[in-house]
N, C-alpha and C. Protein backbone atom coordinates (compact mmCIF):
# COMPACT_ATOMS: atom_id res chain seq x y z
N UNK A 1 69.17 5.01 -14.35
CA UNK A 1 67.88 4.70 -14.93
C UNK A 1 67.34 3.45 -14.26
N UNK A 2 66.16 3.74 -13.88
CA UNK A 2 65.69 2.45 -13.42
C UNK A 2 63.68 2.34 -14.30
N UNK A 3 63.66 0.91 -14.19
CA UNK A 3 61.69 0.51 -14.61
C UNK A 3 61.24 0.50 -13.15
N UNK A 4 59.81 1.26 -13.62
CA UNK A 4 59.27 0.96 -12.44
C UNK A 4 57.54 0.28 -12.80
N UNK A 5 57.52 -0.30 -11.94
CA UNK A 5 56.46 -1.06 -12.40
C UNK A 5 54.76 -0.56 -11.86
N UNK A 6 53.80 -0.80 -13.03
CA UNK A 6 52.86 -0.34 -12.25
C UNK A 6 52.17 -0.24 -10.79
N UNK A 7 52.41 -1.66 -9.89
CA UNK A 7 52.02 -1.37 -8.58
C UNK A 7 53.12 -0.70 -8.07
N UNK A 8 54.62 -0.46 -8.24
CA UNK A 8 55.55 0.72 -7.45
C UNK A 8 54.83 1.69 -7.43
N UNK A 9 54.47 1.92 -8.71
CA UNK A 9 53.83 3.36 -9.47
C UNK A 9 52.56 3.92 -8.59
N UNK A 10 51.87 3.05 -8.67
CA UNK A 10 50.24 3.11 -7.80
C UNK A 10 50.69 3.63 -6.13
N UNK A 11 51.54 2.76 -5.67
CA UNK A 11 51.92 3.07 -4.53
C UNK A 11 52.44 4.74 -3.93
N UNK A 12 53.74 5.02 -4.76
CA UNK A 12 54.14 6.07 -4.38
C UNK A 12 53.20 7.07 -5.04
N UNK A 13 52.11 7.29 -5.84
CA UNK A 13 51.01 8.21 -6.11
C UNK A 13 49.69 8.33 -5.39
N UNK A 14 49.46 7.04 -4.94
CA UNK A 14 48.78 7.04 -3.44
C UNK A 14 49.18 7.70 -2.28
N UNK A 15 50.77 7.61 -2.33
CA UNK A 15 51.84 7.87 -1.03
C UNK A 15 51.81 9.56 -1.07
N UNK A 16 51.75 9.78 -2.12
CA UNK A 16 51.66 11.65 -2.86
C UNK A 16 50.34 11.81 -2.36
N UNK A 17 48.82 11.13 -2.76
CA UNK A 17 48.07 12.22 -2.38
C UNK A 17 47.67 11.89 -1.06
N UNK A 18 48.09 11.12 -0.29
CA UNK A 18 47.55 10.99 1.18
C UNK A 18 48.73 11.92 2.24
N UNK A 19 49.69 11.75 1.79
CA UNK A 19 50.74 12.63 2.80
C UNK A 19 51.78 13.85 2.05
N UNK A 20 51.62 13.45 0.45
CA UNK A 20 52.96 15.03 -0.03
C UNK A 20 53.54 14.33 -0.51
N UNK A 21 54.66 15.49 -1.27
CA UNK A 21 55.47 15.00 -2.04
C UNK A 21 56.78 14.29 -1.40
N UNK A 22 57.81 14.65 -0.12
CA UNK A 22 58.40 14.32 0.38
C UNK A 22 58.10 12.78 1.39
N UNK A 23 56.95 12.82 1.45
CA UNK A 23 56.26 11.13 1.82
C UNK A 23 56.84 10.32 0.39
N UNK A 24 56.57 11.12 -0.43
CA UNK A 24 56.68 9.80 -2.10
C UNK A 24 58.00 9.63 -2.32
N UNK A 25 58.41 10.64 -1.90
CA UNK A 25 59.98 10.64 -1.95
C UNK A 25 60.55 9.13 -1.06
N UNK A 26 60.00 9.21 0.08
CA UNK A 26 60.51 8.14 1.01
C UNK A 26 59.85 6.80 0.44
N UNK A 27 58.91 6.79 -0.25
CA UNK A 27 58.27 5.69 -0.74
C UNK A 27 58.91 5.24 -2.04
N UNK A 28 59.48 6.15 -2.65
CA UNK A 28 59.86 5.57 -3.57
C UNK A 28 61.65 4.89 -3.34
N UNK A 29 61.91 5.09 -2.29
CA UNK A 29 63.52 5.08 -1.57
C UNK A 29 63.01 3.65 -0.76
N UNK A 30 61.79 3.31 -0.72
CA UNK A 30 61.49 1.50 -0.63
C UNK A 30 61.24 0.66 -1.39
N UNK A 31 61.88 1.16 -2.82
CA UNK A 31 62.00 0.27 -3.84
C UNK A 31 63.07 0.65 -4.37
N UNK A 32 63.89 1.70 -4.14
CA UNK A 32 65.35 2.10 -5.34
C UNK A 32 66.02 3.11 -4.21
N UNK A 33 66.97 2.57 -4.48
CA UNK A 33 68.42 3.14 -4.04
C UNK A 33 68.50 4.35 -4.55
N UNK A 34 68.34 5.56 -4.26
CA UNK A 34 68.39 6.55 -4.81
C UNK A 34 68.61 8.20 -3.53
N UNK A 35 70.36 8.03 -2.86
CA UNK A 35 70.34 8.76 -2.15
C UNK A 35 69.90 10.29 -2.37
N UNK A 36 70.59 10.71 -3.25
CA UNK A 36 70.26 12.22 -3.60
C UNK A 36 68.69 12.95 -3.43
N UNK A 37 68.51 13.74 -2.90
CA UNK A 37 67.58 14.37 -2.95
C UNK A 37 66.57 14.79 -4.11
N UNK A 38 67.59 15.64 -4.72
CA UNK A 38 66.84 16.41 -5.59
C UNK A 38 66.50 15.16 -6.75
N UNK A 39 67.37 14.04 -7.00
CA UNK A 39 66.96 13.75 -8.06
C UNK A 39 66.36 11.93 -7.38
N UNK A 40 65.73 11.80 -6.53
CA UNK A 40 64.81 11.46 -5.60
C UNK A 40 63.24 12.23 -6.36
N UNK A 41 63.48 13.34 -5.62
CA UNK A 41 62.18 14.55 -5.71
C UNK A 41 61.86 14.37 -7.32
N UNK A 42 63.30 14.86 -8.38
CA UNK A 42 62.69 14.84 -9.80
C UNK A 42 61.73 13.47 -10.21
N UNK A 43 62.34 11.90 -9.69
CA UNK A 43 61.74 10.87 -10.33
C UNK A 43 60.45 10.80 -9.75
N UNK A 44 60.22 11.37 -8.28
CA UNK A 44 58.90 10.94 -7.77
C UNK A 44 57.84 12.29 -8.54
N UNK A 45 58.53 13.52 -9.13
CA UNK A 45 57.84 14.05 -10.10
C UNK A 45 57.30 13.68 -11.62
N UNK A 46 58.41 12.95 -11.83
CA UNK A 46 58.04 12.46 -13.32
C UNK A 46 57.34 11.50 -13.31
N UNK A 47 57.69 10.55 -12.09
CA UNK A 47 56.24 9.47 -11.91
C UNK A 47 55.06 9.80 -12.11
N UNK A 48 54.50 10.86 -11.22
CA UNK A 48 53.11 11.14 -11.25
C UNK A 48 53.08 11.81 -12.20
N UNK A 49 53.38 12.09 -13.39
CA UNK A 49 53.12 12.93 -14.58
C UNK A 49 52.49 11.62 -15.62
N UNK A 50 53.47 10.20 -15.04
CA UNK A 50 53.68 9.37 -16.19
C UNK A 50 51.98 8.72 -16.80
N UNK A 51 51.58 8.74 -18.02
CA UNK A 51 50.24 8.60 -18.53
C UNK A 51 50.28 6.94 -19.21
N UNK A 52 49.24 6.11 -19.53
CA UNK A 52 49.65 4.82 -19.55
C UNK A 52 49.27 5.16 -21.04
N UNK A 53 50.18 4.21 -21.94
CA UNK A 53 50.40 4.77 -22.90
C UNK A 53 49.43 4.42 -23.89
N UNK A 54 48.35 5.19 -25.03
CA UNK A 54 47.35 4.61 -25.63
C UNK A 54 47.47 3.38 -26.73
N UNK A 55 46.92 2.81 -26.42
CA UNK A 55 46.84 1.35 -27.56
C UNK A 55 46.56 1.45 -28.83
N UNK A 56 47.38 1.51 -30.03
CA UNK A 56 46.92 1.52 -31.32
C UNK A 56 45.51 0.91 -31.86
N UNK A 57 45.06 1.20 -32.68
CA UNK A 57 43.55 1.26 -32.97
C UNK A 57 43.47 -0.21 -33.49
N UNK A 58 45.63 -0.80 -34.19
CA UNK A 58 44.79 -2.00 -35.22
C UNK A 58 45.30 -2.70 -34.18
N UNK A 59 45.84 -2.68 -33.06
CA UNK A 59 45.82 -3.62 -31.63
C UNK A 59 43.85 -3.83 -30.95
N UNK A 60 43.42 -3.59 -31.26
CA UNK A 60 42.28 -3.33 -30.86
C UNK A 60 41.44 -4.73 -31.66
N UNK A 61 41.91 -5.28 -32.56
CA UNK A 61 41.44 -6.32 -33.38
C UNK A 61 40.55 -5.90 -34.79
N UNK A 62 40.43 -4.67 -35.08
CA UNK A 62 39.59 -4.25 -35.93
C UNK A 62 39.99 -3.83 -37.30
C-alpha cells in the first residue's frame, strides 16, 4: 500500500492521456517501487478512476 499525492496523481493521468496506459505505468514506477506488472497496470488503473472526495455540507460553514 502506498499514498499518493495529488501532483503524483495529476502527473501519471496527464502521462495516460498524452501517451497510454503503459506510459503511466512507467510514470508511476518514478515515484514507487513497484516491479510487477500487472499490479503496476492495476494501481495506474485505480488511479485514474480515483474521484476527489465531496466536502460535507456543514464543512462548508453553513
Amino acid at each position: 500500500m502506498f499514498t499518493v499525492s495529488e501532483d503524483e496523481r495529476a502527473a501519471i493521468c496527464r502521462t495516460y492521456e498524452e501517451s497510454g496506459e503503459w506510459a503511466a505505468v512507467a510514470e508511476l514506477r518514478r515515484y514507487f517501487s513497484i516491479e510487477d506488472n500487472q499490479s503496476a497496470l492495476y494501481a495506474v488503473r485505480s488511479i485514474l478512476r480515483w474521484r476527489p472526495a465531496s466536502v460535507p455540507p456543514s464543512s462548508l460553514g453553513g
